[in-house]
Each structure stands twice: as C-alpha cells, then as structure tokens.
Protein backbone atom coordinates (compact mmCIF):
# COMPACT_ATOMS: atom_id res chain seq x y z
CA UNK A 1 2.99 -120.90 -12.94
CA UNK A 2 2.19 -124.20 -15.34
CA UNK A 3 -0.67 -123.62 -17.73
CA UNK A 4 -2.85 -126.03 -15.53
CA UNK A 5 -2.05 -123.32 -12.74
CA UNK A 6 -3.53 -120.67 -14.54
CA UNK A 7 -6.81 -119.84 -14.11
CA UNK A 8 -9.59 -119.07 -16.94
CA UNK A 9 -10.69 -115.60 -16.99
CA UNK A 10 -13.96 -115.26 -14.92
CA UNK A 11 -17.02 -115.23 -16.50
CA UNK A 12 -19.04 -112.29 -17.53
CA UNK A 13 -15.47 -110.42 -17.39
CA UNK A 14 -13.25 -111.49 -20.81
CA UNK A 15 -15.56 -108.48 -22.39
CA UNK A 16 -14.62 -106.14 -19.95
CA UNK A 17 -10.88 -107.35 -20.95
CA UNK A 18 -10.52 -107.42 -24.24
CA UNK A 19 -12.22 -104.06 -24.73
CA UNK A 20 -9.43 -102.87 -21.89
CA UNK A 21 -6.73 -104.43 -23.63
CA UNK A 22 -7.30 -103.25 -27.39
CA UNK A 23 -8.10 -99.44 -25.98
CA UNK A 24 -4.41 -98.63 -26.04
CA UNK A 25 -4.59 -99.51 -29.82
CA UNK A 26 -5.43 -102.38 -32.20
CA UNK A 27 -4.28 -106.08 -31.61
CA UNK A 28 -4.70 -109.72 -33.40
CA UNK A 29 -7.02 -112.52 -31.37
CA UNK A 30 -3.79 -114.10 -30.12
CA UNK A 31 -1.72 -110.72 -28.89
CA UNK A 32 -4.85 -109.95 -26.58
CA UNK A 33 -4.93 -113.69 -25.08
CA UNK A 34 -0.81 -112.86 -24.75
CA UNK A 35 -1.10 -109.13 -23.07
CA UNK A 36 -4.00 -110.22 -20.90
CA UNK A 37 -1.54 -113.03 -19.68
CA UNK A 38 1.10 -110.42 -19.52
CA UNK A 39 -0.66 -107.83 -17.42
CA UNK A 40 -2.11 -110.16 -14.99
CA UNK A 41 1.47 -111.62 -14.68
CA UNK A 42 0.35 -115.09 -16.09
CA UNK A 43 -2.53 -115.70 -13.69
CA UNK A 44 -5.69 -115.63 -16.06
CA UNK A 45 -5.20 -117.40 -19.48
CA UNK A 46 -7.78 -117.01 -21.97
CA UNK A 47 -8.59 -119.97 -24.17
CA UNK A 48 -9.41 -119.56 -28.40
CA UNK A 49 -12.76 -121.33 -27.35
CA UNK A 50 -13.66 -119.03 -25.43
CA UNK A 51 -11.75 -115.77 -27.09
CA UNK A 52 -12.83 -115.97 -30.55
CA UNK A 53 -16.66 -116.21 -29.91
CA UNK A 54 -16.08 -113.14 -27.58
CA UNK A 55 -14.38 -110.92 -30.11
CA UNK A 56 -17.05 -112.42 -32.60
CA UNK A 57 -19.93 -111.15 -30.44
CA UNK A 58 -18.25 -107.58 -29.43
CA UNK A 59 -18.16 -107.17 -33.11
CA UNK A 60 -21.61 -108.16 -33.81
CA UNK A 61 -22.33 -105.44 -31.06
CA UNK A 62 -20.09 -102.85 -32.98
CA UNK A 63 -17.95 -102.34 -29.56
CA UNK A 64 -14.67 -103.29 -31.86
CA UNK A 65 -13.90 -103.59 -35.53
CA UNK A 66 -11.59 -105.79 -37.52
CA UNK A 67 -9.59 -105.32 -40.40
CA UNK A 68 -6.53 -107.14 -42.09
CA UNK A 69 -2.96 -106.27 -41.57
CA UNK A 70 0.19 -107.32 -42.06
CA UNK A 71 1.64 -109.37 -38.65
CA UNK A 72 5.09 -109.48 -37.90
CA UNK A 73 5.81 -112.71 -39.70
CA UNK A 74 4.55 -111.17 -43.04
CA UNK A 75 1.01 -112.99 -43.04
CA UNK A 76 -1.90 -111.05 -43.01
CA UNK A 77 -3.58 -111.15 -39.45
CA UNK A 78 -7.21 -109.83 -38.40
CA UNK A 79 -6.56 -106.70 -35.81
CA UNK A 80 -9.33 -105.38 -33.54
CA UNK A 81 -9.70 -102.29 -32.78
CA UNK A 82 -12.34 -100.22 -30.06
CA UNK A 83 -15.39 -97.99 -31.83
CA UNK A 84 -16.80 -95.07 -30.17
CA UNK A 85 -19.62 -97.49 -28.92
CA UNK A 86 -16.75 -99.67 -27.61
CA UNK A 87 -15.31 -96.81 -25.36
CA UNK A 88 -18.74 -95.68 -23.78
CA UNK A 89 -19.25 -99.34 -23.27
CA UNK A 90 -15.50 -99.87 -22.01
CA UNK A 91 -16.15 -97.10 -19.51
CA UNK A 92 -19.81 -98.37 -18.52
CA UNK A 93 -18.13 -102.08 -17.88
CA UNK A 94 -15.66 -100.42 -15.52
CA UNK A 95 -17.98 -98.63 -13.33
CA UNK A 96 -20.14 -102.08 -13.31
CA UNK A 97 -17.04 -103.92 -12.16
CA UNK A 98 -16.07 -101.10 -9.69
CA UNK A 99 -19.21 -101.50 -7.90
CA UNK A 100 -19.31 -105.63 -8.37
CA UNK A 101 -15.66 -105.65 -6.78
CA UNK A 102 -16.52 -103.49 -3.96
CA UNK A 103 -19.21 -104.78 -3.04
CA UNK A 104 -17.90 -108.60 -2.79
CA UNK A 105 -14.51 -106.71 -0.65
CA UNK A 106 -17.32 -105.65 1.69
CA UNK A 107 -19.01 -109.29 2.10
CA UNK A 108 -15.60 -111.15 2.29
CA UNK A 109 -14.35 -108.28 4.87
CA UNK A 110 -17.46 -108.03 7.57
CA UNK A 111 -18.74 -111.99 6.94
C-alpha cells in the first residue's frame, strides 16, 4: 500500500496504541510509529504531528516515562517506557475499546 493509501490512526485511539505498543518494553518516538505500521500490516500510519504531542501528553499524565539511550546508530535517542499508572490505564483503554468496537459491530450488523 502507497503512503497516501494508508490511513491515519483514528482519533481518540493513537493513546490506546502507543501505550499497547511500548508494554512489551521501551521504544524511541519513531520505532512505535514503525511497529504500529508493522502490526497493522501497513494500514494505519502515524504522523510526528500527531505522535510527538501524544507521547508528550501521556507523559505529562505519567502513563509513560522517557529516558536517554543509546540507539542503534550510536546517537542517543529518547525511549518510552509504560508506568504502573500506564498499565491500569492500558488495561482501562482496552475494556473502553472492547465495548466501543462491539457495540458499532452490532449497529453495522442489524442496521
């Protein structure tokens, strides 16, 4: 799919995505925009306009924290990583979406 193809992640949900994708362990701004390409097998693309003020404000919440490491080129990159707050929010966020998504299957299956 070209990168017009792709579509930008929905809104309300690039939270509920990044807080997914850095529970398995701590990743730089740009390797979460890559894995959430990867997973969803390059249908959602997530923009630094939109990423960066999102990782800002999940940090201002203390969901994630950030600290400098190394990156694989041997420049120091910012990593984020989930808090304890982050998981019980993670988990919260996926009931929420559980319910959201069922309940627009149900309306696009009986309209």
């Amino acid at each position: 799919m070209t990168r017009e193809g792709k579509k930008d992640v929905l809104l309300g949900t690039l939270d509920l995505l990044i807080l997914r994708v850095i529970s398995t362990g701590p990743k730089h701004g740009y390797g979460i925009a890559r894995r959430i390409e990867q997973i969803s097998e390059d249908a959602l693309s997530v923009q630094q306009g939109s990423l960066y003020p999102a990782l800002y404000r999940l940090e201002k919440k203390a969901f994630i924290e950030s600290e400098w490491a190394m990156g694989d080129s041997k420049k120091p990159v910012k990593t984020y990583s989930l808090t304890k707050d982050g998981k019980r929010q993670l988990k919260e966020e996926l009931d929420h979406w559980e319910q959201v998504s069922s309940a627009v299957n149900l309306v696009l299956k009986k309209a």
